[in-house]
Structure formats: C-alpha cells, structure tokens
Protein backbone atom coordinates (compact mmCIF):
# COMPACT_ATOMS: atom_id res chain seq x y z
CA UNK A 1 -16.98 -1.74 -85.17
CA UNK A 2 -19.18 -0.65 -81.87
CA UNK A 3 -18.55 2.91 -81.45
CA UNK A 4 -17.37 3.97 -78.01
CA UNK A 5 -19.40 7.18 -77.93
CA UNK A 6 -23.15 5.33 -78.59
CA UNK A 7 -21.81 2.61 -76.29
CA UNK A 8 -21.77 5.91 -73.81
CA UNK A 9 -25.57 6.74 -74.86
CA UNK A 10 -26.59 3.21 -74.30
CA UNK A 11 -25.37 3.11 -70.81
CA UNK A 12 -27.06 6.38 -70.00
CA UNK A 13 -30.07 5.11 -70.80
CA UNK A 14 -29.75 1.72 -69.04
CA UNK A 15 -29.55 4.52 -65.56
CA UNK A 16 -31.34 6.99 -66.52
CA UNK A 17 -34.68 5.39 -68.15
CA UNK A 18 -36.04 8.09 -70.74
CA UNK A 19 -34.28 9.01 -73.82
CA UNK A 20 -34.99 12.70 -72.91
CA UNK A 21 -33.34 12.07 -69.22
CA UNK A 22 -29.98 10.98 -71.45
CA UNK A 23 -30.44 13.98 -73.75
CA UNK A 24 -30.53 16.28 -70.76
CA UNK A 25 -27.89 15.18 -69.22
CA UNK A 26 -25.28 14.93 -72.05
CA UNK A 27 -26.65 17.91 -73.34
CA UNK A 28 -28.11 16.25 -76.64
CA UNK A 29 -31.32 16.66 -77.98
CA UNK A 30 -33.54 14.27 -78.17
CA UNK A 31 -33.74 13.11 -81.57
CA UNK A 32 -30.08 13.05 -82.00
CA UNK A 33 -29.80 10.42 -79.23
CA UNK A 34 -32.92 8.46 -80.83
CA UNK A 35 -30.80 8.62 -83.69
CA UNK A 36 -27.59 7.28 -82.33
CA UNK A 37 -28.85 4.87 -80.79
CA UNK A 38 -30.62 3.70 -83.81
CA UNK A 39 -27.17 3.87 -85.47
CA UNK A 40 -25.75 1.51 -82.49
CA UNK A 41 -28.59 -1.10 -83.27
CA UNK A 42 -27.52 -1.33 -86.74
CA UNK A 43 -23.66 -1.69 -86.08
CA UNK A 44 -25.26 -4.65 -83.49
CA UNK A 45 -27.34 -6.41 -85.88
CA UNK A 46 -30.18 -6.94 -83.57
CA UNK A 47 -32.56 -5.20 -81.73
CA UNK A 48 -31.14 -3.32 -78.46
CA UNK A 49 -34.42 -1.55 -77.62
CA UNK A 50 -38.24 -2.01 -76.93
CA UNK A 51 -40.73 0.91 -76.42
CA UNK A 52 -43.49 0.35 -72.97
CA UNK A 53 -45.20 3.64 -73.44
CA UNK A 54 -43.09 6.73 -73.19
CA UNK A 55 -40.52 5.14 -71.79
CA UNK A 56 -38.13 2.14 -73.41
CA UNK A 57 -36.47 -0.75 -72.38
CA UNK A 58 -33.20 -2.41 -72.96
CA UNK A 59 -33.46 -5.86 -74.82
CA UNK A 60 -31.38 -8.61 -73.10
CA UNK A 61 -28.94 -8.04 -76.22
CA UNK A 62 -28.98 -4.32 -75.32
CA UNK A 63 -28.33 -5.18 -71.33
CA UNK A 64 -25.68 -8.08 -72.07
CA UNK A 65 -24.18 -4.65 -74.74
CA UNK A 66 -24.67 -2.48 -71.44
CA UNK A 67 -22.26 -4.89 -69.57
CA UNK A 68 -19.39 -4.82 -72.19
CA UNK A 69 -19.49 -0.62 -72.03
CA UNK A 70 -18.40 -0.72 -68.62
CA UNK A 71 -15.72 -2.74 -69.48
CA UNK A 72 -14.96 -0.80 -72.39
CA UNK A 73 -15.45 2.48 -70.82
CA UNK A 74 -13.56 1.50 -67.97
CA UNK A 75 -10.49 0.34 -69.62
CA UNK A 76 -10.73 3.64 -71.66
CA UNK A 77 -10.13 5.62 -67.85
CA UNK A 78 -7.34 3.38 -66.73
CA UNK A 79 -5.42 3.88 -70.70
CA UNK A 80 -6.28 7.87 -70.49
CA UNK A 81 -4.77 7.35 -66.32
CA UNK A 82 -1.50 6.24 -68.00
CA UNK A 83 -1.35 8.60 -70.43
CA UNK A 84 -1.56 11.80 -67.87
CA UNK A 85 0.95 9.77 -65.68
CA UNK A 86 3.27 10.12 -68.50
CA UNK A 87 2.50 13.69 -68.90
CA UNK A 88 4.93 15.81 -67.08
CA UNK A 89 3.72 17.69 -64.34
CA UNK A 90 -0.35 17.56 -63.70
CA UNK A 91 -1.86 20.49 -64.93
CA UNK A 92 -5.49 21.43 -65.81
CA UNK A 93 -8.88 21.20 -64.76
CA UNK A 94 -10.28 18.95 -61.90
CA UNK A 95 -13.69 18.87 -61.48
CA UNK A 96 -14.56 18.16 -58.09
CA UNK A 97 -18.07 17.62 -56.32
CA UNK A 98 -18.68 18.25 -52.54
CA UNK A 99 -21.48 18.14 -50.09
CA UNK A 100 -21.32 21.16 -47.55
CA UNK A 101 -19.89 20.11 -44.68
CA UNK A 102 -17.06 18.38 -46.82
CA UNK A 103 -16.63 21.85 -48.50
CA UNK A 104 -16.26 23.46 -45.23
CA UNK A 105 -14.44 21.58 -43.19
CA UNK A 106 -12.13 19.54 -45.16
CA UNK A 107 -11.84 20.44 -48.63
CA UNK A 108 -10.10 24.25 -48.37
CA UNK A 109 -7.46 22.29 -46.57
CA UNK A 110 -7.11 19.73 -49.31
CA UNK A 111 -6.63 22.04 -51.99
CA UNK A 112 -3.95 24.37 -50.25
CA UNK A 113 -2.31 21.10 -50.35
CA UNK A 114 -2.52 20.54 -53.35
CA UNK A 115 -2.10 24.08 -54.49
CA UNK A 116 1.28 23.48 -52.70
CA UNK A 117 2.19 20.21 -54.59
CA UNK A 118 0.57 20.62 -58.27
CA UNK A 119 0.18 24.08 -58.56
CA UNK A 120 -0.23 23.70 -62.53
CA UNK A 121 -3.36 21.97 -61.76
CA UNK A 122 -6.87 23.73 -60.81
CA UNK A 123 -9.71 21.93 -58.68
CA UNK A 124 -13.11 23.25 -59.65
CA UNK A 125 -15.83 22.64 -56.84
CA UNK A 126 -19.08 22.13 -57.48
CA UNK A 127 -21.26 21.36 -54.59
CA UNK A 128 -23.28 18.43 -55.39
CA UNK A 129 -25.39 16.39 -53.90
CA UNK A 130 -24.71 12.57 -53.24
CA UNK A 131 -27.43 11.89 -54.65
CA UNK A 132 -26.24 13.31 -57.66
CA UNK A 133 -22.97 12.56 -58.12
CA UNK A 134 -23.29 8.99 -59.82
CA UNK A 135 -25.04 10.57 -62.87
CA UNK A 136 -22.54 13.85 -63.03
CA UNK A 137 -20.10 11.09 -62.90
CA UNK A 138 -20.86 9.44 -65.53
CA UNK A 139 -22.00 12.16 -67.75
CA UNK A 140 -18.64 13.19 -67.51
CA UNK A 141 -19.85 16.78 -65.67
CA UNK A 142 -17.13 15.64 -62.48
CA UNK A 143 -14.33 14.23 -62.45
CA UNK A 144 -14.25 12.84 -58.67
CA UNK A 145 -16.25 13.52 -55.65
CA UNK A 146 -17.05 13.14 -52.13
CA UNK A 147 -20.22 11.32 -50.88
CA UNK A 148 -21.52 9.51 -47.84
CA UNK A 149 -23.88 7.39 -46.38
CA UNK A 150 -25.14 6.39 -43.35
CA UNK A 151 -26.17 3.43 -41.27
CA UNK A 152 -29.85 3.47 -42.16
CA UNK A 153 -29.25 4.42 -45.40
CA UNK A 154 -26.50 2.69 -47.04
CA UNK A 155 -25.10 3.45 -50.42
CA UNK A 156 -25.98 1.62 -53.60
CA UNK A 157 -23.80 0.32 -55.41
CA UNK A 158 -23.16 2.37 -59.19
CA UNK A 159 -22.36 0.49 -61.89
CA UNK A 160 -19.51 1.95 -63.54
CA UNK A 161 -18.00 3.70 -60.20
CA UNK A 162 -15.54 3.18 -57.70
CA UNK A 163 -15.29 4.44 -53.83
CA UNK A 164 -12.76 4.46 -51.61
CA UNK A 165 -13.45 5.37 -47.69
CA UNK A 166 -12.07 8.65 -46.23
CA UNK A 167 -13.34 9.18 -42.71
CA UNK A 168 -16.80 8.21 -40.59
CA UNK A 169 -18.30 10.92 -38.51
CA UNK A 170 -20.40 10.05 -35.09
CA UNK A 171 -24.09 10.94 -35.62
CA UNK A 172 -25.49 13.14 -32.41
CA UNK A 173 -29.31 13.99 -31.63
CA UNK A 174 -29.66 17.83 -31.13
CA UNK A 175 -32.35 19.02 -28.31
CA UNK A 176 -33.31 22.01 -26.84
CA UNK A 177 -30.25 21.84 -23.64
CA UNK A 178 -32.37 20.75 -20.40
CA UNK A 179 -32.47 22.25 -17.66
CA UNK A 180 -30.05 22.18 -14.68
CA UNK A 181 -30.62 18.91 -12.57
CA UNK A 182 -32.67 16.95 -15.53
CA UNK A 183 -31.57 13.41 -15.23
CA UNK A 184 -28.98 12.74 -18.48
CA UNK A 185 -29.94 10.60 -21.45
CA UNK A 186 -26.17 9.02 -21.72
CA UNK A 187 -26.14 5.64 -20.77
CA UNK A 188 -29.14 4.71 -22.80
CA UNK A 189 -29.98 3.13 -26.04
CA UNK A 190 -30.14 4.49 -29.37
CA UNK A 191 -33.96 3.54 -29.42
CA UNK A 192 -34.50 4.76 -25.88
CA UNK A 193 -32.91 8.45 -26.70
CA UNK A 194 -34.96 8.72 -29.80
CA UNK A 195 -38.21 7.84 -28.09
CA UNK A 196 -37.90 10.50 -25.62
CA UNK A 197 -38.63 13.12 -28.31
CA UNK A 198 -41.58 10.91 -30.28
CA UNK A 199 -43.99 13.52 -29.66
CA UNK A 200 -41.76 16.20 -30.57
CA UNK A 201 -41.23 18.24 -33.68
CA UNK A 202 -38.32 17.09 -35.83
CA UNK A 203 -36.15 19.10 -37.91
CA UNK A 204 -35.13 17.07 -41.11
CA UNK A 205 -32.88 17.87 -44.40
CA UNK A 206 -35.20 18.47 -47.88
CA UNK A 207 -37.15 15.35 -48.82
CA UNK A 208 -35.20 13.11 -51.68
CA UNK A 209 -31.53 13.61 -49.53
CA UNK A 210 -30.18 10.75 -47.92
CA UNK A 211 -29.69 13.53 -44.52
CA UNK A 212 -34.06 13.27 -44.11
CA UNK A 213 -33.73 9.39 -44.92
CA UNK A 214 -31.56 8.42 -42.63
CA UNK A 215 -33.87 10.72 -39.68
CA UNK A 216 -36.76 9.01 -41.05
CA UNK A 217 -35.41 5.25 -40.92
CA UNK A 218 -33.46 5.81 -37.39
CA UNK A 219 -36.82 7.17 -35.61
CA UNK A 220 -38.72 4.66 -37.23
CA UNK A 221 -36.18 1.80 -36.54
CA UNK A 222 -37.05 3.50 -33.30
CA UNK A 223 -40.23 2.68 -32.94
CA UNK A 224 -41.71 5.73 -34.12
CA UNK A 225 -42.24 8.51 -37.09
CA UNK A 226 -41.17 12.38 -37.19
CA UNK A 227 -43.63 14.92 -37.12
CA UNK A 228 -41.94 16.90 -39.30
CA UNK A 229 -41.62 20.57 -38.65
CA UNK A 230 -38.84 22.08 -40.60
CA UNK A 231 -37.42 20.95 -43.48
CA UNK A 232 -33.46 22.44 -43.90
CA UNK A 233 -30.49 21.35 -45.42
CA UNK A 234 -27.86 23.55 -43.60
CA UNK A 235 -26.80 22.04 -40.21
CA UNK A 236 -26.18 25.36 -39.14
CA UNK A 237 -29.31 26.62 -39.92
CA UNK A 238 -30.80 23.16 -38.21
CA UNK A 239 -28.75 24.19 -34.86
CA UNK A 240 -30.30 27.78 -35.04
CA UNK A 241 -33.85 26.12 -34.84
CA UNK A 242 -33.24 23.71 -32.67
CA UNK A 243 -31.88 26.54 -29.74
CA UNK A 244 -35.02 28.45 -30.68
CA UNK A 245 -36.88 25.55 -29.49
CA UNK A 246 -38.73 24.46 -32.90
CA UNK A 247 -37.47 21.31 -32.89
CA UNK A 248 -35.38 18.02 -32.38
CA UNK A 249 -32.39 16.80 -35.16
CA UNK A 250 -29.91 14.15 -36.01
CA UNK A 251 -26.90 15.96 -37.37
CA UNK A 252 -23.36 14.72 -37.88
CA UNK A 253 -20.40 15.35 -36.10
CA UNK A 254 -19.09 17.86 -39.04
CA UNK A 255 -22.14 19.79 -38.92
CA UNK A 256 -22.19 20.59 -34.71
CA UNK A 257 -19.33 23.79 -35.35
CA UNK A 258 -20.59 26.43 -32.99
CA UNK A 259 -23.39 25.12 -31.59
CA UNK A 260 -25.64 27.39 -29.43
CA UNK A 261 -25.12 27.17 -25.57
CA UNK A 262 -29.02 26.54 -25.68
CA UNK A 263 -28.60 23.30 -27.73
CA UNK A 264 -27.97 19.76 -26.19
CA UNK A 265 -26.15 17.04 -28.03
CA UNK A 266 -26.30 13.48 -27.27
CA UNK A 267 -24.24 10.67 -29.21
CA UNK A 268 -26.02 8.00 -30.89
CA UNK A 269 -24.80 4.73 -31.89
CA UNK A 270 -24.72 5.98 -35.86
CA UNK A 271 -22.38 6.95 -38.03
CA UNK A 272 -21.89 9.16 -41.40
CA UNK A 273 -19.28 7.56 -43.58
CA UNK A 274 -17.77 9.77 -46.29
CA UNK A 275 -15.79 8.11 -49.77
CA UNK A 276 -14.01 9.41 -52.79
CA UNK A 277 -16.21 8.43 -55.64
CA UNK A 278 -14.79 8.47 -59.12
CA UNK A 279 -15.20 6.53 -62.58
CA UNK A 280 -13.97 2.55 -62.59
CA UNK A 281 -10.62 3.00 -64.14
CA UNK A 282 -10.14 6.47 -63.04
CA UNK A 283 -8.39 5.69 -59.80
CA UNK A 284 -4.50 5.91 -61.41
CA UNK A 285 -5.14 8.69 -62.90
CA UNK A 286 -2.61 11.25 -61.35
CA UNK A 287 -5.23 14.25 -60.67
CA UNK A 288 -7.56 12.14 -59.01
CA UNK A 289 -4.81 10.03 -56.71
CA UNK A 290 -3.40 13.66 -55.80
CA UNK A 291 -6.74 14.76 -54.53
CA UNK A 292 -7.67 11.83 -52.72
CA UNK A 293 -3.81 12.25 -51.07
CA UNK A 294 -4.77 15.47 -50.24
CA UNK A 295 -8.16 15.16 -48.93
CA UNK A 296 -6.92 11.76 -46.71
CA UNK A 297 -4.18 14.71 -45.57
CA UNK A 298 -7.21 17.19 -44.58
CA UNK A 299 -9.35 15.05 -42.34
CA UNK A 300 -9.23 15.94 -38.53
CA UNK A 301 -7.36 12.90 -36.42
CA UNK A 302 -10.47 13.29 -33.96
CA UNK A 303 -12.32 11.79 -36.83
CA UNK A 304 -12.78 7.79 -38.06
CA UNK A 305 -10.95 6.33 -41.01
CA UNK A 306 -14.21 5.69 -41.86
CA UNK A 307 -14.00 1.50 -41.69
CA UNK A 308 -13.01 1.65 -37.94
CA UNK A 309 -15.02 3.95 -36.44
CA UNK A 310 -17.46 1.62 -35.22
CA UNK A 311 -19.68 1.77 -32.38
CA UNK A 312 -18.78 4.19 -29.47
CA UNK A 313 -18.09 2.35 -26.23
CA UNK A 314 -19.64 5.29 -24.27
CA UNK A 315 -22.36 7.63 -24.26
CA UNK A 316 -21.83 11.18 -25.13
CA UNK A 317 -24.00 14.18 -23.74
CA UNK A 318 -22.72 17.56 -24.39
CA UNK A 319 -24.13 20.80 -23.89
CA UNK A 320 -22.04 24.25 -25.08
CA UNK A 321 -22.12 26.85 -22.50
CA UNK A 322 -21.39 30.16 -22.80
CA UNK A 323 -18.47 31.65 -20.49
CA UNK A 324 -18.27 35.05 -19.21
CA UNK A 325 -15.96 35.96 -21.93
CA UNK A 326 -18.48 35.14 -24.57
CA UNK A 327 -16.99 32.31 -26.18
CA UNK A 328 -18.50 28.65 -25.97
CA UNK A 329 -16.93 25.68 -24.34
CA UNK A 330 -17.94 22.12 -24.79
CA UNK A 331 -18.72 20.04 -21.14
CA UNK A 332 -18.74 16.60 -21.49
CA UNK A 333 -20.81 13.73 -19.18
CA UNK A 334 -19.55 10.62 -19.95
CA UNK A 335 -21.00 7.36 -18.88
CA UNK A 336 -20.25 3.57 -19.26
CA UNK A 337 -23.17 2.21 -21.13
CA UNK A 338 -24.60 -1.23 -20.82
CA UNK A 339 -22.83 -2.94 -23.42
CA UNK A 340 -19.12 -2.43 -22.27
C-alpha cells in the first residue's frame, strides 16, 4: 500500500525541483526525505527517480505516480471537508494569506464578519505573496488565500489548487499632476498614455512580483522599456514618490487611498483580478466557504466581480486637490473615447 504521506513528498518535489527545496519547505531534513522517497520507490516496484547533477528528475512512472497524488490528496480535502461539516460549530485555526492591499482594505472587514458568525473560529493572517502562496498551499503552511493577477501577467495554473474570482480592480498610471491648462491624456489609448512618459523614470514593485511584471510587460506591450528608478512594494510609499516627482507608476485601484493633491491618475484599459485560492478538495470545507462568504461580503460595490469588469467605456483622469479645509477631494474629467 502507497503511503499518503511520501505520495505528499513526491509531489513536492515534482514543484519544487531539489530534494533540499522539499526539505525546506516541509521542514524535513534532507536525508530523511531522500529516505522516504526511497521507501516510496520500493512500495512502487520501479524506479520513480533519476539524478541530472544536483538536481533529480521524476521518471515517467514517478510523473504518471505524481498524477494519482492529486487525486488522492484531493479526495483526502473533500473527506476531511465533510468531516468538519459534521462537526458542530467551526472552531479553530484558519490560516489565511493576504497581499497588502487585500489586508487593508478588505480583509479587517471580512473577519469582523466572521468574528460575528463563527466566533469559535480564529483566522490567522499571514501576508504572503502571490507568488508564494501555491507552495505554502501545498506545504500545508495556509489554509486559503487571496491572490491576483493581471492582464499582462496572467496566473498559472497550480496543479493541485483551486480559485475562485472575488473582485477586479481598474489599473491607473500615476504622474506627477500637470499643470493648469495642460491638454488631458483621457481619450487616448493605453499605448498612447504610456508612451508619453517613455523617457521618464518609472517606479516599479521588487523584481520577482507579479506588481514589476505586469509594469514591465504593459510599457513594453507599449512600445517601450522602464528606466527603472525606484523599486517599492508599498503603493503608498509609490504615491509618496511619485508627488515628489521621482517618478511615473501603474498602481491599482486599491492602492490610490489618499493620494497626494500633487499626483495625477489616469485610467488604463487594465485590470487587477483578485481570487480565493485554496487546496482542490478544500472548497466544502466549512472554514474556508465561511471566509470566502465573508470576504465576497467585504468587497466595495464600486469594485468588479472580478469576471465582469471588463474594459472601461471611458477614460478616467483624476487629480486630488487639496481644499481649504485640508482634506482632499477627487475631480474627475471624463471623456468618450474612440471605441464607444
């Protein structure tokens, strides 16, 4: 009999490459997974590994294996699903990952609900990046969590996971505000908008997130590619630098809270899409529907479902300006653009 918890190892491997990569992240060492593995190959009866050099690959017996895992380990989720259904009462720990404008703007909401509903249960967040959150998935280090992607750079599919949509953000490029009388950029393309700040500096999130990839592939769907300037994660931060003049962005609708009067926004036909990302199988399982109920709950009605959103029929240029009482108010030129 194939044990489940080697048919585990195997699968790590088939992701992750390197036996050390699967020691590290199921917090093994690596002899003990060399070991179980070995183990596995004898309950097979054939060779599921091959070394190339420091790394090894999976024999077509040890991929076709890889295959039946997800099966297995799926129908393990949905039987452990039923059982917590027929619990009484949810209870316990929920591991939950979150990228930060998720954390800040939709997930306290989501867990007063939730407080409110399941109060025996505790959500744990962790935030994570996307990027991240297939392996901490499957490693078993979260239990569900939020993750986008956006037009340029679309999601890959993970073996062993399943997404549902929650909302879609519209994606605006952040200038420097221009000066009274400068002629507007709404009206105009994506491409054209972009190429109007070629020669400038660019503010981009940290190499390796899909925030600096999608910059990247939009300016150079565009025609073009960012001089790079700054390299910063927090929109917030990105806003700051952007009104100080050291730069141009792309940042999501989410990210544009309290904007600088100094700062110029103008929508582009892009979007951010956000899902609920959990383990095939794990969908029923009463913590994880209750969180995606309360989460679908928490999102703002001025935002997409995040299938519909689509492409905006107008052109969006907004500049904040500051009021004599100190506060910030959005004005709004809208035009028709060419495509209507």
């Amino acid at each position: 009999m194939l044990d489940v918890r080697r048919l585990r190892l195997l699968r790590e491997l088939a992701r992750r490459g390197t036996i050390a990569a699967v020691a590290e992240a199921l917090a093994f060492s690596p002899s003990a997974v060399s070991q179980q593995l070995g183990v596995l190959e004898r309950e097979a009866g054939l060779p599921l590994l091959e070394r190339t050099g420091r790394r090894v690959r999976l024999t077509p017996a040890g991929e076709d294996l890889v295959q039946h895992a997800e099966a297995v380990l799926e129908r393990l989720e949905r039987a452990e699903a039923d059982l917590a259904e027929a619990r009484t009462g949810l209870a316990g720990a929920l591991r939950v990952g979150s990228f930060p404008t998720a954390t800040r703007a939709i997930v306290p909401a989501a867990l007063i609900t939730l407080a409110r509903r399941h109060p025996r249960l505790e959500p744990m967040v962790c935030e994570t990046d996307p990027a991240a959150v297939a392996h901490a998935l499957r490693a078993g280090d979260l239990d569900v969590a939020l993750v986008h992607e956006y037009d340029f750079v679309p999601a890959p599919r993970e073996p062993g996971l399943t997404t549902e949509p929650l909302y879609g953000e519209a994606m605006y490029l952040a200038a420097p505000a221009a000066p009274a009388g400068t002629p507007e950029e709404a009206g105009r393309d994506q491409g054209a908008v972009l190429r109007t700040h070629a020669e400038a500096p660019w503010i981009t999130a940290t190499p390796g997130t899909l925030c600096h990839a999608m910059t990247v592939r939009a300016c150079q769907a565009a025609g073009f590619t960012p001089r790079v300037r700054h390299q910063v994660d927090e929109f917030a931060t990105v806003l700051a630098l952007v009104a100080a003049g050291q730069g141009v962005a792309v940042v999501p609708q989410l990210g544009i809270t309290g904007a600088d009067h100094a700062v110029g926004l103008t929508r582009l036909l892009m979007e951010r899409r956000t899902q609920l990302a959990f383990r095939s199988g794990a969908g029923a399982h009463p913590a994880v529907a209750a969180f995606g109920a309360a989460l679908r709950a928490a999102v703002p009605p001025e935002l997409g479902s995040g299938t519909d959103l689509g492409e905006p029929s107008r052109s969006v240029t907004s500049v904040f300006d500051r009021k004599e009482t100190g506060s910030f108010e959005t004005a709004y030129a809208l035009s028709v653009d060419d495509r209507n």
